[in-house]
PDB file of N, CA and C in Angstrom:
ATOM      1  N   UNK A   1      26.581 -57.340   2.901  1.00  0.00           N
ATOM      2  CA  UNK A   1      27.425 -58.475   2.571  1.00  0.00           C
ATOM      3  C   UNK A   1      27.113 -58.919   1.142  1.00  0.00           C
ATOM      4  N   UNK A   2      27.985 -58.989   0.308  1.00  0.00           N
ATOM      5  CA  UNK A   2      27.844 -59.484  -1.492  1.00  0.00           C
ATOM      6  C   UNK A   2      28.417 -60.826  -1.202  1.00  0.00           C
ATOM      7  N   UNK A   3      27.526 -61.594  -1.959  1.00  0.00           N
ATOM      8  CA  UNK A   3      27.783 -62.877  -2.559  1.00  0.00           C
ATOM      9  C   UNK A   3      29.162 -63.642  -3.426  1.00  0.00           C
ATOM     10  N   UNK A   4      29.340 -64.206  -2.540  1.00  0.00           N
ATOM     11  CA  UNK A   4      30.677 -64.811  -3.653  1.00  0.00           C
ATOM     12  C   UNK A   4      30.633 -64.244  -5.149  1.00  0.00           C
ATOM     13  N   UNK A   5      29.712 -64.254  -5.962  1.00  0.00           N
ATOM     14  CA  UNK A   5      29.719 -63.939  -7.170  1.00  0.00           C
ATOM     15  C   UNK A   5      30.274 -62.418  -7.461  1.00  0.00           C
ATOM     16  N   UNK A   6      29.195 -61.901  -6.537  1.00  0.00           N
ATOM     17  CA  UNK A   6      29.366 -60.057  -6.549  1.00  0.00           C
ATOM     18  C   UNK A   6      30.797 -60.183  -6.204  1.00  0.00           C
ATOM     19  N   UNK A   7      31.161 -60.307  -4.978  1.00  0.00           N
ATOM     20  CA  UNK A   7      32.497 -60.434  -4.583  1.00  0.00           C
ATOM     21  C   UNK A   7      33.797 -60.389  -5.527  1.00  0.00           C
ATOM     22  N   UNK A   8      33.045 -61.875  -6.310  1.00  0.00           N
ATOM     23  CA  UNK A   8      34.114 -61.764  -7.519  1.00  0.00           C
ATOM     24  C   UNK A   8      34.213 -61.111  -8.737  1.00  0.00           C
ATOM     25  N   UNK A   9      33.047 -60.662  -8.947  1.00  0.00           N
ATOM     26  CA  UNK A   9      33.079 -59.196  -9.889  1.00  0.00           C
ATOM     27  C   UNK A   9      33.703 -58.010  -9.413  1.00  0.00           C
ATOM     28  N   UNK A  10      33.638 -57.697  -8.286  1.00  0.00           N
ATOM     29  CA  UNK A  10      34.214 -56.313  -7.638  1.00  0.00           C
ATOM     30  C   UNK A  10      35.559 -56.948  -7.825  1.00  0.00           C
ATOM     31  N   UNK A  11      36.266 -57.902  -7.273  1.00  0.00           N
ATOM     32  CA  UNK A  11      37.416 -57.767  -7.345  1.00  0.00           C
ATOM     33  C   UNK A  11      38.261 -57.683  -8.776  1.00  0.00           C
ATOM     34  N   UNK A  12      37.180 -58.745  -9.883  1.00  0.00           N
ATOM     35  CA  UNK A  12      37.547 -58.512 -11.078  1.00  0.00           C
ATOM     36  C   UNK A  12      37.709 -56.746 -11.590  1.00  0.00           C
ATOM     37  N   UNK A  13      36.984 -56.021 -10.938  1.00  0.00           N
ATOM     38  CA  UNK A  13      36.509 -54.536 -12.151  1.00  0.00           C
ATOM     39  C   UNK A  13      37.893 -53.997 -11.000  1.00  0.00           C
ATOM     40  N   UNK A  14      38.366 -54.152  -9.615  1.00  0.00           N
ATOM     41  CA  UNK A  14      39.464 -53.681  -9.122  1.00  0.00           C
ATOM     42  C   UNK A  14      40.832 -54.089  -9.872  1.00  0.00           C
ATOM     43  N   UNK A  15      40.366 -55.361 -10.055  1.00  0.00           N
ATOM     44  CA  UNK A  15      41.711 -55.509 -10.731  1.00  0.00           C
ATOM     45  C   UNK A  15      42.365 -54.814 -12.564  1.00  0.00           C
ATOM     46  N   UNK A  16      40.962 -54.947 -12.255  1.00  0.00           N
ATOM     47  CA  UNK A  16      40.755 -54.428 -14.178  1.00  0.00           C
ATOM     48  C   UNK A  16      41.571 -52.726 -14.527  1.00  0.00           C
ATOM     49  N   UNK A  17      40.852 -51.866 -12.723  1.00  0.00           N
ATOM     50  CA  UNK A  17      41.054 -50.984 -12.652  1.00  0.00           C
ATOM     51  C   UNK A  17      42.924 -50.372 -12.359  1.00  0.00           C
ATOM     52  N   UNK A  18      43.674 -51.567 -11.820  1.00  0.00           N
ATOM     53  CA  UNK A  18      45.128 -51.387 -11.803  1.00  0.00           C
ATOM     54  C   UNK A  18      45.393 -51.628 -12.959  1.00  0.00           C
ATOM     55  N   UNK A  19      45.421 -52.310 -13.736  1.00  0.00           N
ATOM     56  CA  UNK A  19      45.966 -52.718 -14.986  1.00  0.00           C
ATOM     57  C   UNK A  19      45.606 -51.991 -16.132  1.00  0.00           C
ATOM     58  N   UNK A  20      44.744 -51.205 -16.097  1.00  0.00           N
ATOM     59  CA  UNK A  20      44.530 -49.962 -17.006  1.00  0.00           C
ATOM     60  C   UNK A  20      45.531 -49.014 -16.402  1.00  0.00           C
ATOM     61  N   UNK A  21      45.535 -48.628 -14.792  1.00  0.00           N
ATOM     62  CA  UNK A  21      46.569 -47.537 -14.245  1.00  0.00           C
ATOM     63  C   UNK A  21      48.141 -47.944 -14.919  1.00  0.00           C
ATOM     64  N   UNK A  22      48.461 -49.296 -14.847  1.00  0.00           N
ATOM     65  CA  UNK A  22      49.665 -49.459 -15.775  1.00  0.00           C
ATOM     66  C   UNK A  22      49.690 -49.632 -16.688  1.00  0.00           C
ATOM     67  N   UNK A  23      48.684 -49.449 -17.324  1.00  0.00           N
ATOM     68  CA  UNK A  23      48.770 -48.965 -19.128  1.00  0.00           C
ATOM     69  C   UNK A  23      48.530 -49.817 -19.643  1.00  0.00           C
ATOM     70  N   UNK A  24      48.096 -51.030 -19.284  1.00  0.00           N
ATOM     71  CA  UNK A  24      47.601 -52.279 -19.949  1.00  0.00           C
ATOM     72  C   UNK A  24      46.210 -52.369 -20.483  1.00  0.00           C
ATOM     73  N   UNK A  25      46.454 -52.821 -21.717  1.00  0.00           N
ATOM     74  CA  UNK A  25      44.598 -52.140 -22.806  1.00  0.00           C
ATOM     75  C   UNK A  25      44.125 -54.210 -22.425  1.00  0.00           C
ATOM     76  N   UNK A  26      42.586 -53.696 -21.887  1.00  0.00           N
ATOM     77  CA  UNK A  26      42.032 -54.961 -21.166  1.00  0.00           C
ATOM     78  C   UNK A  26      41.279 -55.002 -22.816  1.00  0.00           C
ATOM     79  N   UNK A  27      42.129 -56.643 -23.110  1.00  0.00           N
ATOM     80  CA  UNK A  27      41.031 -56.925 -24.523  1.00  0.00           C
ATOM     81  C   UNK A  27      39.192 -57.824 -24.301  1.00  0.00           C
ATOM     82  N   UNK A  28      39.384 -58.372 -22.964  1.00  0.00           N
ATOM     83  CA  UNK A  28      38.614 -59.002 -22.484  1.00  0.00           C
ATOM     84  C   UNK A  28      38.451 -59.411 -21.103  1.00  0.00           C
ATOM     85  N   UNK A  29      37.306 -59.455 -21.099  1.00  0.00           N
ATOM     86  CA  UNK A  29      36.904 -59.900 -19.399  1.00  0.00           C
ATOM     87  C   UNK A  29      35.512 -61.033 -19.285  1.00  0.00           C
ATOM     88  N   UNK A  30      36.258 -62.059 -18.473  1.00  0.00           N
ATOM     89  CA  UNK A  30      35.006 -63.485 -18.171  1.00  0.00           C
ATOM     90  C   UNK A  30      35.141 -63.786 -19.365  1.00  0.00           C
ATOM     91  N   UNK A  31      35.920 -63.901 -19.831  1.00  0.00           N
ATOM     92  CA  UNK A  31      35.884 -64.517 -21.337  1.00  0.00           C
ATOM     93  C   UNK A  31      35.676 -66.310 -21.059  1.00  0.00           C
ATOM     94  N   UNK A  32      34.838 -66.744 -21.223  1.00  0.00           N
ATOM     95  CA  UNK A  32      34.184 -68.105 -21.076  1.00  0.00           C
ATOM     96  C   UNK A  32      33.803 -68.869 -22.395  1.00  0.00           C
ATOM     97  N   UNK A  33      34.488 -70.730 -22.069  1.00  0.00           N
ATOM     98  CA  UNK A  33      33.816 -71.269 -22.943  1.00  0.00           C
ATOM     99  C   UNK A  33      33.322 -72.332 -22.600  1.00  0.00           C
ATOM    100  N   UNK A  34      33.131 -73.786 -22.706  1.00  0.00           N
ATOM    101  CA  UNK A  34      32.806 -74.900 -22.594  1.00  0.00           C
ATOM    102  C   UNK A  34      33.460 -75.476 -21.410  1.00  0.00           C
ATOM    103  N   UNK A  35      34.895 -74.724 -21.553  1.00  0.00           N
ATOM    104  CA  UNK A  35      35.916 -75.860 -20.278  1.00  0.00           C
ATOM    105  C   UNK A  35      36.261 -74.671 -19.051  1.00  0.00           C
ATOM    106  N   UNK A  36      35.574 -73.451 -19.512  1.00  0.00           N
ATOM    107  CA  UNK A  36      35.911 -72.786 -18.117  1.00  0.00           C
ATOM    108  C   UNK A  36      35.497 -70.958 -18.292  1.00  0.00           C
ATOM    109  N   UNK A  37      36.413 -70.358 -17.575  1.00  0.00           N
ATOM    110  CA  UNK A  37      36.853 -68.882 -17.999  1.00  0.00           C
ATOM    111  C   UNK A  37      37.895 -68.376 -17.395  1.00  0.00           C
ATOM    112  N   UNK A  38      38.261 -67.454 -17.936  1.00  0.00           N
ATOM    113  CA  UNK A  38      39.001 -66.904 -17.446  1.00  0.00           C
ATOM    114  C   UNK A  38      38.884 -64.601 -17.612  1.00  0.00           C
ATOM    115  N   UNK A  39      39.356 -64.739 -16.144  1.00  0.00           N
ATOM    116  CA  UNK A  39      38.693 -63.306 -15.313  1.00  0.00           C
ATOM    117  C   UNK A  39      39.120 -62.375 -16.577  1.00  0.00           C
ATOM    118  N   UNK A  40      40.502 -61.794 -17.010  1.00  0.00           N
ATOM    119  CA  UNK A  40      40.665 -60.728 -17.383  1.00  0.00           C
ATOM    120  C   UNK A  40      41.957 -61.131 -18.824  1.00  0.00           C
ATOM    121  N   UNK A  41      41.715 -60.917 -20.174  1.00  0.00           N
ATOM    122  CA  UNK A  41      42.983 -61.051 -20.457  1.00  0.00           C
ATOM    123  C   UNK A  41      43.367 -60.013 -21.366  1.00  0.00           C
ATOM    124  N   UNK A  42      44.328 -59.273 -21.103  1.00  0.00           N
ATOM    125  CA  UNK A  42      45.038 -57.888 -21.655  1.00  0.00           C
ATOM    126  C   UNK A  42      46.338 -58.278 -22.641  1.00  0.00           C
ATOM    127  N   UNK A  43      46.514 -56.483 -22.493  1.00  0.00           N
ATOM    128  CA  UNK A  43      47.486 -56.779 -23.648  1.00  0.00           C
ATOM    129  C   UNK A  43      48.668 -56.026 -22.916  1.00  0.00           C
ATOM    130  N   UNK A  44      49.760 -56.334 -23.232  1.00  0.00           N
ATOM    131  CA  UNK A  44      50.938 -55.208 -22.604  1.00  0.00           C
ATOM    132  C   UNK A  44      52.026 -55.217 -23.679  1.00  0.00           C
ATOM    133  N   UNK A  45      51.960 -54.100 -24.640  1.00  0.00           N
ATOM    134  CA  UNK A  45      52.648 -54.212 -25.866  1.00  0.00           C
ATOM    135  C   UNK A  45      52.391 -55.271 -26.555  1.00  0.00           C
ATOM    136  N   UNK A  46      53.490 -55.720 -26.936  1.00  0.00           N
ATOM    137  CA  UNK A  46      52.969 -56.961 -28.247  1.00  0.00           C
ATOM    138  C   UNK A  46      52.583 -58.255 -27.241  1.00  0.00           C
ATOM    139  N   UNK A  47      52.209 -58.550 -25.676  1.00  0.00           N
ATOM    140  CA  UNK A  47      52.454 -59.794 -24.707  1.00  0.00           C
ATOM    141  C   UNK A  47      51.208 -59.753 -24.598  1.00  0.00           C
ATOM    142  N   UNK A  48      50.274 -60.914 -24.854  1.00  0.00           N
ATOM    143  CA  UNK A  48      48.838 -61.191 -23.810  1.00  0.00           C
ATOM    144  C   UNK A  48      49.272 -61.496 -22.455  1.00  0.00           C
ATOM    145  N   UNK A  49      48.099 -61.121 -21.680  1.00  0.00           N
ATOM    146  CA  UNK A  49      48.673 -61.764 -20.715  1.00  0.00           C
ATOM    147  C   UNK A  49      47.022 -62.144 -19.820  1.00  0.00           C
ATOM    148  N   UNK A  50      47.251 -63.286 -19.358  1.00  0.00           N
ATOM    149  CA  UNK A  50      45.851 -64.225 -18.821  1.00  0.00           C
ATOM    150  C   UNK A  50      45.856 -63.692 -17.499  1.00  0.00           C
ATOM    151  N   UNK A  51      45.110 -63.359 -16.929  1.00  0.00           N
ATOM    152  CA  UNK A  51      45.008 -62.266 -15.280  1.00  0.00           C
ATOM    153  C   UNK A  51      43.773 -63.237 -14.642  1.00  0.00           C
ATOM    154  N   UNK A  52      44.048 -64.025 -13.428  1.00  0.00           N
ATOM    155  CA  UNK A  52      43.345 -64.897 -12.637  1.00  0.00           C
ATOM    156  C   UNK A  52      43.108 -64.080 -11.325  1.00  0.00           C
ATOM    157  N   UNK A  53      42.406 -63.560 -11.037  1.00  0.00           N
ATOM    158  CA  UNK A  53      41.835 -62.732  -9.529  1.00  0.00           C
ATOM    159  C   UNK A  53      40.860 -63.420  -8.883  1.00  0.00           C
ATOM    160  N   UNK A  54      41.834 -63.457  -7.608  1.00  0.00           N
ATOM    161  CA  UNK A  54      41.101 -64.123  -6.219  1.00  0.00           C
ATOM    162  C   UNK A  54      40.575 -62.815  -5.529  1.00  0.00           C
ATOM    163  N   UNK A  55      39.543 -63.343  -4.813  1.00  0.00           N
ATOM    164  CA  UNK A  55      38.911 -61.998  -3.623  1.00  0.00           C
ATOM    165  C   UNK A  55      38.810 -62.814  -3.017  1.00  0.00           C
ATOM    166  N   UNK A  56      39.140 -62.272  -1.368  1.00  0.00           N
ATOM    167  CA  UNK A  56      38.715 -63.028  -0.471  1.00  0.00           C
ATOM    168  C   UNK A  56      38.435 -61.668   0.718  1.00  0.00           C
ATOM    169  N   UNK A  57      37.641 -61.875   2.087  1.00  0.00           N
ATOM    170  CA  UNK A  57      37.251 -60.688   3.012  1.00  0.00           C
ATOM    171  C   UNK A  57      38.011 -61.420   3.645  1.00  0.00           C
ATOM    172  N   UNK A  58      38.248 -62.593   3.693  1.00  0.00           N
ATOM    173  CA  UNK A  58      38.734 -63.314   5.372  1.00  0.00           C
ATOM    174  C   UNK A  58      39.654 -64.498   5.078  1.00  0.00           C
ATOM    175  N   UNK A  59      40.776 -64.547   5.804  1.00  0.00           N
ATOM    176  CA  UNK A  59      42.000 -65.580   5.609  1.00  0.00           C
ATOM    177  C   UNK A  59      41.808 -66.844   6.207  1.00  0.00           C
ATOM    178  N   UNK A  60      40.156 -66.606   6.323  1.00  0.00           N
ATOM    179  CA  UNK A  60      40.223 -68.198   7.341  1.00  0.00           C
ATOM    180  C   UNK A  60      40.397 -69.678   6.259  1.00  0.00           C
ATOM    181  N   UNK A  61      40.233 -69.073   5.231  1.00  0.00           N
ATOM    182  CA  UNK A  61      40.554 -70.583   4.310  1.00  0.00           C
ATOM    183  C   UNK A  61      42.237 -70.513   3.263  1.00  0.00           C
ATOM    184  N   UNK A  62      43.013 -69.443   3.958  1.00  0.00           N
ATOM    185  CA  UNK A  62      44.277 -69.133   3.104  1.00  0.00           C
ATOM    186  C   UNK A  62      44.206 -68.034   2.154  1.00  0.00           C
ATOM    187  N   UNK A  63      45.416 -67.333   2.034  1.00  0.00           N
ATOM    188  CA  UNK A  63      45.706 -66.304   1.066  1.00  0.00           C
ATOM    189  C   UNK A  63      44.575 -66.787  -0.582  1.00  0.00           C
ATOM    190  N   UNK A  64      44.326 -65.782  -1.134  1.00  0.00           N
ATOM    191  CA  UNK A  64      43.495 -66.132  -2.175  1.00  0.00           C
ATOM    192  C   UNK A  64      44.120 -66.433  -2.972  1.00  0.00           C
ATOM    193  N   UNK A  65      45.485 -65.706  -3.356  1.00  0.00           N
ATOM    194  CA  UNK A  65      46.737 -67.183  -4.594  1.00  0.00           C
ATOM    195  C   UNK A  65      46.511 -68.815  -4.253  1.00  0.00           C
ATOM    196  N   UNK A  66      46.584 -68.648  -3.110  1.00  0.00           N
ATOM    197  CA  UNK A  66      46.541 -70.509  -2.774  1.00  0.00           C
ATOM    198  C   UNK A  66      45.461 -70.975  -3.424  1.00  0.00           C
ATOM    199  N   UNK A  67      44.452 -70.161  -4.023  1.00  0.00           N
ATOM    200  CA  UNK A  67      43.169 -71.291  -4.676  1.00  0.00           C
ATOM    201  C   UNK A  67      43.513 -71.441  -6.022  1.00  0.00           C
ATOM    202  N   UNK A  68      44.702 -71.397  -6.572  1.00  0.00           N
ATOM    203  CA  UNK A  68      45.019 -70.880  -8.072  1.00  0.00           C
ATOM    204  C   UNK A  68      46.460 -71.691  -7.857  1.00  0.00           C
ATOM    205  N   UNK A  69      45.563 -73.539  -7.804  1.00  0.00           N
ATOM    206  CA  UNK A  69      46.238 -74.691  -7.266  1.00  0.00           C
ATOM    207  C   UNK A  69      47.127 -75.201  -8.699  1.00  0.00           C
ATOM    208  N   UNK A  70      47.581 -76.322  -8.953  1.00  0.00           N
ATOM    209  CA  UNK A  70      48.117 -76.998 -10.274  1.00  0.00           C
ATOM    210  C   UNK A  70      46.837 -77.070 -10.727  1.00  0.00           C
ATOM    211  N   UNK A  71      45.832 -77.766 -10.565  1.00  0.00           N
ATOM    212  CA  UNK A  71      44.402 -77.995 -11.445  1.00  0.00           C
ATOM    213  C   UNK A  71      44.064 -76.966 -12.111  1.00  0.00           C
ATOM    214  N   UNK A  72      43.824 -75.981 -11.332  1.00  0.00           N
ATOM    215  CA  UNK A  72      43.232 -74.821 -12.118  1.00  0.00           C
ATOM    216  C   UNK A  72      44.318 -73.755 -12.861  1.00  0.00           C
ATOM    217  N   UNK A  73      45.611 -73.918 -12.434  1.00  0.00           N
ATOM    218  CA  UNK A  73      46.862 -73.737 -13.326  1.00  0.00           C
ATOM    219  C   UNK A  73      46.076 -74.659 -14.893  1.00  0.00           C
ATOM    220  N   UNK A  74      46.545 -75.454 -14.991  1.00  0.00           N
ATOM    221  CA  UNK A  74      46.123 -76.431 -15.742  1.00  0.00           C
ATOM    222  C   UNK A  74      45.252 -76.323 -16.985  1.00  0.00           C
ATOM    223  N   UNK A  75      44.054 -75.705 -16.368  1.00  0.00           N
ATOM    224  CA  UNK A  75      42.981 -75.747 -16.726  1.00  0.00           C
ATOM    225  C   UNK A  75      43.296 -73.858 -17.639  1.00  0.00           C
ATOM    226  N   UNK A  76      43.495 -73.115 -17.221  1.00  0.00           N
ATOM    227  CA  UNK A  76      43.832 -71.570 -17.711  1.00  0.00           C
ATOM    228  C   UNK A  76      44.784 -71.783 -18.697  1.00  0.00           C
ATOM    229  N   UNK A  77      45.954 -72.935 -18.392  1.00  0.00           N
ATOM    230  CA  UNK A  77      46.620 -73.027 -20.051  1.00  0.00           C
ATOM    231  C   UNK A  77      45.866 -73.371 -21.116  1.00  0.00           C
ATOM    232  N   UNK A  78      45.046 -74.309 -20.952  1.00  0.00           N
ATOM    233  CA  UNK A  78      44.261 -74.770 -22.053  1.00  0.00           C
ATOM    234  C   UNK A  78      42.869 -73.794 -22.765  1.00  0.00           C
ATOM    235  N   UNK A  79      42.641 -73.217 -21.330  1.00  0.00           N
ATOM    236  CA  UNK A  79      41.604 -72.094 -21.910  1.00  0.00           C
ATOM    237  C   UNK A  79      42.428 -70.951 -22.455  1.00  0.00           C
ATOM    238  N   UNK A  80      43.570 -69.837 -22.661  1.00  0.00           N
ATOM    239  CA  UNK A  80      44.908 -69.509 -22.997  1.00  0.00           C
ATOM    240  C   UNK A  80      44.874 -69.787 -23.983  1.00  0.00           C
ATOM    241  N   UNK A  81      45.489 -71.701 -24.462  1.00  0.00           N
ATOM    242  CA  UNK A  81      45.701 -72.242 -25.493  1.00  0.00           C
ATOM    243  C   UNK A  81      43.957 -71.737 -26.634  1.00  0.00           C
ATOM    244  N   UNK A  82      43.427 -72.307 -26.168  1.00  0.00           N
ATOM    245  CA  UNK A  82      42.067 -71.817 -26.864  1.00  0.00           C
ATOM    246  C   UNK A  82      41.739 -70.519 -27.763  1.00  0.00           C
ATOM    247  N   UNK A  83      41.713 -69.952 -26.596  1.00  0.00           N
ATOM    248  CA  UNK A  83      41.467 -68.279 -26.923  1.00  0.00           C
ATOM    249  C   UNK A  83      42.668 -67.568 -27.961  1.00  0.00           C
ATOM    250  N   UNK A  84      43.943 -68.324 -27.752  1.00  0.00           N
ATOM    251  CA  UNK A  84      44.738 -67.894 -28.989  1.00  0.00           C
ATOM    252  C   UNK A  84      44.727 -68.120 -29.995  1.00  0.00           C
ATOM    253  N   UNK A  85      44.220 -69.446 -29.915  1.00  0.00           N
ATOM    254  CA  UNK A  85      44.438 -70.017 -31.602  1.00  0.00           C
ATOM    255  C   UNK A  85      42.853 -69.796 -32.012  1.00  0.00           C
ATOM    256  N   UNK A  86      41.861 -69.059 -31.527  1.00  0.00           N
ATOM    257  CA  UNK A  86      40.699 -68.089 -31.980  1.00  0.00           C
ATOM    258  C   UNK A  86      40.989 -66.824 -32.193  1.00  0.00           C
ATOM    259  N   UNK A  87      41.818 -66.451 -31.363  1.00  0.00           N
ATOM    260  CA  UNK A  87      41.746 -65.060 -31.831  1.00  0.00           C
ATOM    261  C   UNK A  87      43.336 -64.207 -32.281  1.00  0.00           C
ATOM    262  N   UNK A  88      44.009 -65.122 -31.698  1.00  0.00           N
ATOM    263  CA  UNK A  88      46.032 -64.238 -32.156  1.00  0.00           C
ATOM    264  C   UNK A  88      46.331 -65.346 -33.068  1.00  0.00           C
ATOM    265  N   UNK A  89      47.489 -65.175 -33.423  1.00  0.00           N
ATOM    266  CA  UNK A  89      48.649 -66.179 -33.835  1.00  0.00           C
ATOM    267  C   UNK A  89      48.830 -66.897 -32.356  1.00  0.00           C
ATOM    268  N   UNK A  90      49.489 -68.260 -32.554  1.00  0.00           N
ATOM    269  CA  UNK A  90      50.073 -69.284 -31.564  1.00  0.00           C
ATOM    270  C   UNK A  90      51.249 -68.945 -31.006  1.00  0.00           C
ATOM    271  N   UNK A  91      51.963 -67.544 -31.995  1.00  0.00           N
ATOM    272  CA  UNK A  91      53.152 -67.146 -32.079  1.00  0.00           C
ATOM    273  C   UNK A  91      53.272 -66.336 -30.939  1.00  0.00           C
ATOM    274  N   UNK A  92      52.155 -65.857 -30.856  1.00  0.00           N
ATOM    275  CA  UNK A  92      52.025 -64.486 -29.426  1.00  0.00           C
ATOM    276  C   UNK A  92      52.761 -64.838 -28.188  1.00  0.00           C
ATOM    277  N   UNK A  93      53.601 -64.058 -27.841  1.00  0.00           N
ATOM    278  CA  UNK A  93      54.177 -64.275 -26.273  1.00  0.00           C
ATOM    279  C   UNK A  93      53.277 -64.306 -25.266  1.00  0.00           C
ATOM    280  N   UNK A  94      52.876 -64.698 -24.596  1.00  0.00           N
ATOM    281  CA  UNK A  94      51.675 -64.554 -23.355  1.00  0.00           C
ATOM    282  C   UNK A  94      52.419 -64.969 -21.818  1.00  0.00           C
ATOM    283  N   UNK A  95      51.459 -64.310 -20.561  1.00  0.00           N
ATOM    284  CA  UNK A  95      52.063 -64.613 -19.528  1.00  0.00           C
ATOM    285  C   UNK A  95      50.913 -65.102 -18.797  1.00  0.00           C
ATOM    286  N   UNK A  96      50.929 -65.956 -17.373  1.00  0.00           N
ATOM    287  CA  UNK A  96      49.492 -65.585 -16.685  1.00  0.00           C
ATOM    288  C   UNK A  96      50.132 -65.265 -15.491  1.00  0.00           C
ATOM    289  N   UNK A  97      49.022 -64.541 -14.931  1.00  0.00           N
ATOM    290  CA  UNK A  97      49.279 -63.370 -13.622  1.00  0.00           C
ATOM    291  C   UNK A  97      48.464 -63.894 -12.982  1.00  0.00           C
ATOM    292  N   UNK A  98      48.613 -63.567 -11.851  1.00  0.00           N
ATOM    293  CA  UNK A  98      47.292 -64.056 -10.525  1.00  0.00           C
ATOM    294  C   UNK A  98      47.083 -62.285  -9.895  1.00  0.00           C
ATOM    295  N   UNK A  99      46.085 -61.759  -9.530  1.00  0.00           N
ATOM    296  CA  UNK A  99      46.027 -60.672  -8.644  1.00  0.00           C
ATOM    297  C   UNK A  99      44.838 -61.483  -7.263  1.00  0.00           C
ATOM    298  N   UNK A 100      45.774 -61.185  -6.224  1.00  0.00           N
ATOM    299  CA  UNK A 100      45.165 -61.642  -5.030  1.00  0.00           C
ATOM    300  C   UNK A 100      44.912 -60.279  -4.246  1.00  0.00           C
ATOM    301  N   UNK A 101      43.398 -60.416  -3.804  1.00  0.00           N
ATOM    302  CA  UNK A 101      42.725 -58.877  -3.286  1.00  0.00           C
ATOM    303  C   UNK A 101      42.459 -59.595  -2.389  1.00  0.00           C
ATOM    304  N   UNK A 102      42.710 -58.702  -1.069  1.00  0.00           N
ATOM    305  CA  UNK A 102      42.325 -58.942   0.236  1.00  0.00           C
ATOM    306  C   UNK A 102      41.482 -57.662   1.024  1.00  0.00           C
ATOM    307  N   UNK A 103      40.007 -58.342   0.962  1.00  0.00           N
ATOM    308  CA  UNK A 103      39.589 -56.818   1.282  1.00  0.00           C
ATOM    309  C   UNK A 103      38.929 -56.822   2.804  1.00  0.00           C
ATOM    310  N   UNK A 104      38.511 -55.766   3.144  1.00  0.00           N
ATOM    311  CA  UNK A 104      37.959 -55.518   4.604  1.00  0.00           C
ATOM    312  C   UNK A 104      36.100 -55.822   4.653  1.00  0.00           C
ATOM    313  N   UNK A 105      35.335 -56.129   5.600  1.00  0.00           N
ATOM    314  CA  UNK A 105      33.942 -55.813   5.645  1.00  0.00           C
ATOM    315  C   UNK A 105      33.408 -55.113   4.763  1.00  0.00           C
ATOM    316  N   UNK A 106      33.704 -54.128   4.347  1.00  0.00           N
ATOM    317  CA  UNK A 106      32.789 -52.715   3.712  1.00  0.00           C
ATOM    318  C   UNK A 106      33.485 -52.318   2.238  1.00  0.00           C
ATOM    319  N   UNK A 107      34.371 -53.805   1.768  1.00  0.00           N
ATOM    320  CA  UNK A 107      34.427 -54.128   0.548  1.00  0.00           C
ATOM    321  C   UNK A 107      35.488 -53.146   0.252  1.00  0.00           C
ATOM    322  N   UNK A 108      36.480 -52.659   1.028  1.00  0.00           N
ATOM    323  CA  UNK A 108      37.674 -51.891   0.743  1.00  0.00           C
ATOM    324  C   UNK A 108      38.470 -52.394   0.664  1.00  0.00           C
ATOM    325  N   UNK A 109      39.574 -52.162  -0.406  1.00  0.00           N
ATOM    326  CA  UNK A 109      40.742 -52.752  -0.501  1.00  0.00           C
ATOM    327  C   UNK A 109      41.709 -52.690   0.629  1.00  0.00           C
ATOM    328  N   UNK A 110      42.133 -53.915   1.010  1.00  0.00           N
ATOM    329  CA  UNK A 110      42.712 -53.782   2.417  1.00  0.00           C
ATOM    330  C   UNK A 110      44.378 -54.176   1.564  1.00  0.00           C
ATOM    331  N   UNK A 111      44.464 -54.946   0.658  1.00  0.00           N
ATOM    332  CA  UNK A 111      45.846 -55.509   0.302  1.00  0.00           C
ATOM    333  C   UNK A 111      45.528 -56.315  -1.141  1.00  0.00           C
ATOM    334  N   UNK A 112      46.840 -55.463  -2.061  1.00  0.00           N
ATOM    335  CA  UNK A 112      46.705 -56.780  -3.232  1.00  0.00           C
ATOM    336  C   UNK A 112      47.699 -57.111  -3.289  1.00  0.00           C
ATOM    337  N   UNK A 113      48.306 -58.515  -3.946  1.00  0.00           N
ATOM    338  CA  UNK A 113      49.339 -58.727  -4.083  1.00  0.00           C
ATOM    339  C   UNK A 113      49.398 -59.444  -5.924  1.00  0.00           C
ATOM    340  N   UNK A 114      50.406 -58.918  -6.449  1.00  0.00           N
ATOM    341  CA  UNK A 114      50.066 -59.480  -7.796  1.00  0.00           C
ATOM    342  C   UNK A 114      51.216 -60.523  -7.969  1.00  0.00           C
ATOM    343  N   UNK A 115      51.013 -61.028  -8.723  1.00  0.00           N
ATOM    344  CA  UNK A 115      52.379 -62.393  -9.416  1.00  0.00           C
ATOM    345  C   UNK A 115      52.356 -62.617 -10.493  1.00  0.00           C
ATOM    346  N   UNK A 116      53.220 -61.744 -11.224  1.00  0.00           N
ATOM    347  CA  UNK A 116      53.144 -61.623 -12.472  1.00  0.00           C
ATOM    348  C   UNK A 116      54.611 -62.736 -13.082  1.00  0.00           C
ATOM    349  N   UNK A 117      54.134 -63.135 -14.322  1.00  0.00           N
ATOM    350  CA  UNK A 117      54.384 -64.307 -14.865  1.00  0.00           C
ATOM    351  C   UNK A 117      54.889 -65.847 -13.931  1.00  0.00           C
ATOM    352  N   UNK A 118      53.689 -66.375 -13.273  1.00  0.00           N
ATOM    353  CA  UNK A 118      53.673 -67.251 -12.008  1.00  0.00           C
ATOM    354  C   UNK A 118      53.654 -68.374 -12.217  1.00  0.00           C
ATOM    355  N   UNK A 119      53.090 -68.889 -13.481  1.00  0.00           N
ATOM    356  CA  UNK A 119      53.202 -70.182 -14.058  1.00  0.00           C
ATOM    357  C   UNK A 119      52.938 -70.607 -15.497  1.00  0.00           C
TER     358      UNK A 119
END
């Protein structure tokens, strides 16, 4: 059994691992500052795009999108807002995505579901 943390690294490097399969060049990952982080953020042609991944083994507290509430919506624009005006133009198109992994006991992917440009 892995720890919430581990948990959420595996699901991060799974998710990392689709989004390279669709051709998306990962410019960063856990990119963290003062007001938060955020899991994964890529590039897809000229578009950033902010990638929020839930893991969860068990539905007893709701689908793992449901934790990726208005607050923490909220909170990923401003970290977003941040990280652009450090490192792109303000001009950059950007999207944020949620990837929700639903996995089994023995840490296998049982189901993902992605939502791409969600809020």
């Amino acid at each position: 059994m892995k720890t919430r943390k581990e948990l959420g690294a595996l699901g991060e490097e799974m998710a990392a691992g689709m989004l390279k399969e669709k051709g998306y060049a990962i410019i960063e990952q856990n990119f963290r500052c003062r007001y938060g982080e955020i899991d994964i953020i890529a590039r897809d042609g000229d578009k950033i795009i902010f990638i929020e991944v839930k893991t969860r083994r068990s539905l007893k507290y709701g689908f793992p999108e449901e934790a990726v509430d208005f607050r923490k919506q909220k909170r990923l624009r401003l970290l977003a807002a941040l990280y652009l005006a450090g490192h792109f133009s303000m001009s950059h198109s950007c999207r944020f995505d949620v990837y929700s992994l639903y996995l089994d006991q023995d840490n296998s992917l049982k189901s993902v579901r992605i939502f791409e440009n969600c809020f």
